[in-house]
C-alpha atoms as a PDB file:
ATOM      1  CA  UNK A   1       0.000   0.000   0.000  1.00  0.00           C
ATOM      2  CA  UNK A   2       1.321   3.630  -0.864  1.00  0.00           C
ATOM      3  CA  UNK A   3       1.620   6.375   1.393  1.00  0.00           C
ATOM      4  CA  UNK A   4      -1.625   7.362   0.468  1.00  0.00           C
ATOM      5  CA  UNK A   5      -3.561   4.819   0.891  1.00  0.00           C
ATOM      6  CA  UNK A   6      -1.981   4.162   4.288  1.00  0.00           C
ATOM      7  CA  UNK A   7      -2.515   7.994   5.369  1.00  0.00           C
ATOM      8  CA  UNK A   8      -6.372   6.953   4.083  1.00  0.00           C
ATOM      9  CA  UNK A   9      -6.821   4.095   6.092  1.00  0.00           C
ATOM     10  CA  UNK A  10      -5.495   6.118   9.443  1.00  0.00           C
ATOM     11  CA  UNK A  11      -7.707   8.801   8.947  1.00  0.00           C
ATOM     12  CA  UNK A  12     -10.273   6.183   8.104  1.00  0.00           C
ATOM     13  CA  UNK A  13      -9.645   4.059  11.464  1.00  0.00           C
ATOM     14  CA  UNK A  14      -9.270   7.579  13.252  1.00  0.00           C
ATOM     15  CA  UNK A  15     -12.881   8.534  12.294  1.00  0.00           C
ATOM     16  CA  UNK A  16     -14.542   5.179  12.694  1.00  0.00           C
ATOM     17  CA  UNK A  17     -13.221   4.696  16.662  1.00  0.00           C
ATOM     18  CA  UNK A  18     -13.965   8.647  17.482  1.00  0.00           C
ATOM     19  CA  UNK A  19     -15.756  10.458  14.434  1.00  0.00           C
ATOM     20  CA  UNK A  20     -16.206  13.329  16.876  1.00  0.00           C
ATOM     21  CA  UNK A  21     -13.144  13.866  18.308  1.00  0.00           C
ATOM     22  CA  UNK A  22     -11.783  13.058  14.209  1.00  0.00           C
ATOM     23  CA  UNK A  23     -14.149  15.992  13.197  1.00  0.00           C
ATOM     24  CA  UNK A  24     -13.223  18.566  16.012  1.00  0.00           C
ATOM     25  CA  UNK A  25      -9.303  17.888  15.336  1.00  0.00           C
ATOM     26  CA  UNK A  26      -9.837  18.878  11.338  1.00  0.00           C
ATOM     27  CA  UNK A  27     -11.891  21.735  12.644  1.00  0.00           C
ATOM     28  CA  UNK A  28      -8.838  23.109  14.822  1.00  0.00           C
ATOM     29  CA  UNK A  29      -6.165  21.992  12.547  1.00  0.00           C
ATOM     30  CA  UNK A  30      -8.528  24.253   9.594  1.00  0.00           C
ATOM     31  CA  UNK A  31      -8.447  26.976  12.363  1.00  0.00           C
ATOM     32  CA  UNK A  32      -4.695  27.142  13.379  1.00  0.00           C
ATOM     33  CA  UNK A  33      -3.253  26.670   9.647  1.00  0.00           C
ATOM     34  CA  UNK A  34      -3.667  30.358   9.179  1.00  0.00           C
ATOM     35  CA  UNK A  35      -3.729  32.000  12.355  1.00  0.00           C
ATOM     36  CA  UNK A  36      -1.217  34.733  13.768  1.00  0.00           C
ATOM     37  CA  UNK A  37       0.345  33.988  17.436  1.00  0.00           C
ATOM     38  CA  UNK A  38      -2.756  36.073  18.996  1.00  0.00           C
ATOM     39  CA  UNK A  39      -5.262  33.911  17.450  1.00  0.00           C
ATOM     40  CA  UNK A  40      -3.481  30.980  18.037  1.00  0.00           C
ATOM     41  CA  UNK A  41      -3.504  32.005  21.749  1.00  0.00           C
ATOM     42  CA  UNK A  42      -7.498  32.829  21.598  1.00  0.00           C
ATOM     43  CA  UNK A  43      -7.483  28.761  20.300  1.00  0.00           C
ATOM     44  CA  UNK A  44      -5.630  27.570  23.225  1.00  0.00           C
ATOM     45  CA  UNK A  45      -7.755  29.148  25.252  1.00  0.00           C
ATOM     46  CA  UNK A  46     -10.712  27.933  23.937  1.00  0.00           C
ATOM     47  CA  UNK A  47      -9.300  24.508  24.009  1.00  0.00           C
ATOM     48  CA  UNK A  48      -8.106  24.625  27.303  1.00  0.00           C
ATOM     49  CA  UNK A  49     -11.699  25.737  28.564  1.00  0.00           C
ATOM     50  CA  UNK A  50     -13.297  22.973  26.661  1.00  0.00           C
ATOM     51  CA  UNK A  51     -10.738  20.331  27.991  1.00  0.00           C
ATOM     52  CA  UNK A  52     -11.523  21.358  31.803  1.00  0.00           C
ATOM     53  CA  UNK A  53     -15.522  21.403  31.391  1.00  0.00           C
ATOM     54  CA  UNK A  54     -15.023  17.948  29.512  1.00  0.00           C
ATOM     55  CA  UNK A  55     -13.307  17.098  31.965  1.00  0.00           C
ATOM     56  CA  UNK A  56     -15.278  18.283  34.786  1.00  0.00           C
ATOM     57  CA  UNK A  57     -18.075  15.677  33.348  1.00  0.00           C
ATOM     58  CA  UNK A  58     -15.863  12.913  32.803  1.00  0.00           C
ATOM     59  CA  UNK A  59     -14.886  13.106  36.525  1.00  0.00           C
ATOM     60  CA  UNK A  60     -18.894  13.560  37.816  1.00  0.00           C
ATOM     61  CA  UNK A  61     -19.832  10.774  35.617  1.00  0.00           C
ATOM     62  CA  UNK A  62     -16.740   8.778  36.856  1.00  0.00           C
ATOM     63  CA  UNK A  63     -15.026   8.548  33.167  1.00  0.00           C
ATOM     64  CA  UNK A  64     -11.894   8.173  33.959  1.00  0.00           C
ATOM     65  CA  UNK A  65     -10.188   7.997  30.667  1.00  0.00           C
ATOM     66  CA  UNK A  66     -12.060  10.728  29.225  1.00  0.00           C
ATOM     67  CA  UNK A  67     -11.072  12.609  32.568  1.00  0.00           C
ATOM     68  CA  UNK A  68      -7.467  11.651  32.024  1.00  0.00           C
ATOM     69  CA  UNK A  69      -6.991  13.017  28.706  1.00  0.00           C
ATOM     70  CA  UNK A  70      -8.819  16.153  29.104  1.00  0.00           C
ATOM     71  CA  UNK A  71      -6.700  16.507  32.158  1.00  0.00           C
ATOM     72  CA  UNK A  72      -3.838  15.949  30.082  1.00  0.00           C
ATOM     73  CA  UNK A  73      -4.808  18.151  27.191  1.00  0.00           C
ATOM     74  CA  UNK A  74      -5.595  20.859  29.913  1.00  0.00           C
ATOM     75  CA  UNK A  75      -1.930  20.651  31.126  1.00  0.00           C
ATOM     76  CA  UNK A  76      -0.529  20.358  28.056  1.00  0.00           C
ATOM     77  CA  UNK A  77      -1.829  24.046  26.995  1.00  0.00           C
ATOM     78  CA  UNK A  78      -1.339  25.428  30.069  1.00  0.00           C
ATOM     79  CA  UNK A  79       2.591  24.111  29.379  1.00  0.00           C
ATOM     80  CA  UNK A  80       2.236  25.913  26.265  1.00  0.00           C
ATOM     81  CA  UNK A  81       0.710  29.618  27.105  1.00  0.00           C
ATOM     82  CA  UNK A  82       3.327  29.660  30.079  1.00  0.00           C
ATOM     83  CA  UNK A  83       6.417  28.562  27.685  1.00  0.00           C
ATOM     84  CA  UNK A  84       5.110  31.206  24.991  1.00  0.00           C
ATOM     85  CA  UNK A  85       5.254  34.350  27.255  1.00  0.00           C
ATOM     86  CA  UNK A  86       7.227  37.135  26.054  1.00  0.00           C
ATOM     87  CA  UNK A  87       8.929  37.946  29.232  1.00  0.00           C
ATOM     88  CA  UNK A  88      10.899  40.963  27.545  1.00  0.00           C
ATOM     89  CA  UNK A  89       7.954  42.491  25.994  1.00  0.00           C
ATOM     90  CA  UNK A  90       5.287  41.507  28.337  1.00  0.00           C
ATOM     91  CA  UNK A  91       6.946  42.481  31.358  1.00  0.00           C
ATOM     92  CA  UNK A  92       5.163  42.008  34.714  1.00  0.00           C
ATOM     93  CA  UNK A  93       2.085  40.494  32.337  1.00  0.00           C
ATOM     94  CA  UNK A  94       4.088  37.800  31.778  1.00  0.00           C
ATOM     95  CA  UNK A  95       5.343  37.352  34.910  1.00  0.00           C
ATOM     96  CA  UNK A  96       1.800  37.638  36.188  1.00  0.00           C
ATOM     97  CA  UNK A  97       0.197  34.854  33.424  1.00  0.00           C
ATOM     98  CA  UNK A  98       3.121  32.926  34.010  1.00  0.00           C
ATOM     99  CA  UNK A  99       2.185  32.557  37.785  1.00  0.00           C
ATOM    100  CA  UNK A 100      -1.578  31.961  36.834  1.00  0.00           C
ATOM    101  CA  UNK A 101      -1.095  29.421  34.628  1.00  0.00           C
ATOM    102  CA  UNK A 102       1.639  27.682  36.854  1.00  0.00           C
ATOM    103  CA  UNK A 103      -1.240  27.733  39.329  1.00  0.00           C
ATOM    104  CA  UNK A 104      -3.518  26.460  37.230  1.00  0.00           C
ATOM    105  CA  UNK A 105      -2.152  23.598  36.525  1.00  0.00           C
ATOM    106  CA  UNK A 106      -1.194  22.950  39.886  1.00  0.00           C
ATOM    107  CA  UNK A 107      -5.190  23.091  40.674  1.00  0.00           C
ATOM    108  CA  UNK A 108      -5.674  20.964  37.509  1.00  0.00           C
ATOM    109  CA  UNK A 109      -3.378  18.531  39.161  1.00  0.00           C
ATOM    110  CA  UNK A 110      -5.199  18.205  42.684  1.00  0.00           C
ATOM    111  CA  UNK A 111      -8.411  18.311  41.061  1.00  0.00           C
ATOM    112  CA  UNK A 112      -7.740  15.038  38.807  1.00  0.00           C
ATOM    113  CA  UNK A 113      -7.405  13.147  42.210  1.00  0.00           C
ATOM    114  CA  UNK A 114     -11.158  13.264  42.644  1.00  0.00           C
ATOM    115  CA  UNK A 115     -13.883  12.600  41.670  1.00  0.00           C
ATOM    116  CA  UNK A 116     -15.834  16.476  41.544  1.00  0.00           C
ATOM    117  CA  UNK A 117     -16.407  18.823  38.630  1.00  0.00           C
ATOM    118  CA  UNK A 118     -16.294  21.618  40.330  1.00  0.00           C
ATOM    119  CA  UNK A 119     -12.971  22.120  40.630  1.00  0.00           C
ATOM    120  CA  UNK A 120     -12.500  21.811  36.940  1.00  0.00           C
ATOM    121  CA  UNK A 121     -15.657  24.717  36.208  1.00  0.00           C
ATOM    122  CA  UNK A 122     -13.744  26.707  38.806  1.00  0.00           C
ATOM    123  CA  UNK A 123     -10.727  26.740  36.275  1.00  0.00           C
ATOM    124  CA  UNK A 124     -12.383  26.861  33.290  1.00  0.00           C
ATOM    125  CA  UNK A 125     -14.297  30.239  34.497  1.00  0.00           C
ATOM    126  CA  UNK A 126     -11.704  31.557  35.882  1.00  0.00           C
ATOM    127  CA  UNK A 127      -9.862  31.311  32.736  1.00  0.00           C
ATOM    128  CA  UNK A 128     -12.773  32.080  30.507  1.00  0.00           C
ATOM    129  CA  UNK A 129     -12.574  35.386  32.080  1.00  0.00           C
ATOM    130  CA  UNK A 130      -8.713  35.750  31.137  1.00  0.00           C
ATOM    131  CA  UNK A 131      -9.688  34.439  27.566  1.00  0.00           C
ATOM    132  CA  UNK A 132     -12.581  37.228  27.158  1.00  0.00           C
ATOM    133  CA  UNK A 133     -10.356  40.035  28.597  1.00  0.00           C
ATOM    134  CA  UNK A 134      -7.298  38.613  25.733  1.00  0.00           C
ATOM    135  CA  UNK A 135     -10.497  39.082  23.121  1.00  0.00           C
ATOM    136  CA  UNK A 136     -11.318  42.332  24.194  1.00  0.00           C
ATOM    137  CA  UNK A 137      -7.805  43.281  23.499  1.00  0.00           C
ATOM    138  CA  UNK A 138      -7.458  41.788  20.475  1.00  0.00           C
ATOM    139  CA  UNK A 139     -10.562  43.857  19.257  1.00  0.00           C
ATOM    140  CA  UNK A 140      -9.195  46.900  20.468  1.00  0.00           C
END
């Protein structure tokens, strides 16, 4: 088989186990091919948010898997917006967002030990309200 037809068959195997998760990937990848670093970090955002509500369900509804790799999605972009800061440019912004998200993921962390959502919805509005203030900005 060519590298086509194998690349045909993953996608293929990819949609057939998870076509939603398949779908929202090709949505983001669609999003992020053109984007500029500030809408790239409105994305994370938005994916981080959606990870920790997802998340917040999986653990209610005692899905641990699904928990796990919101959880670990979550953590990963946190990782990400941190490691991205401009500490020259941003200044004390940075150093502030770098402390948030540090904490963040430390929260993230305890919360996966249980089994409550709330924790996670804490998070996610918390940073929702970060996320809307970066919009506003962007706008401006």
């Amino acid at each position: 088989m060519d590298e086509i037809g194998q690349l045909t068959v993953a996608y293929a195997s990819a949609l057939l186990r998870n076509p939603a998760q398949t779908y929202r990937e090709i949505d983001l990848a669609g999003r992020t091919a053109n984007a500029d670093g500030p809408a790239l970090v409105s994305l994370l955002y938005e994916e981080l948010i959606q990870a920790l509500r997802v998340a917040a369900w999986a653990a209610e509804r005692r899905q641990f898997t699904t928990k796990s790799e919101r959880v670990t999605r979550a953590t990963a972009i946190l990782f990400a917006l941190e490691a991205n800061l401009d500490f020259e440019k941003g200044g004390e912004i940075s150093k502030t967002l770098a402390r948030l998200y540090a904490g963040a993921r430390a929260q993230v962390i305890r919360a996966s030990l249980g089994h409550d959502g709330a924790p996670f919805r804490d998070i996610a509005d918390n940073l929702a309200e970060i996320a809307n203030a970066w919009s506003q900005a962007r706008a401006a």
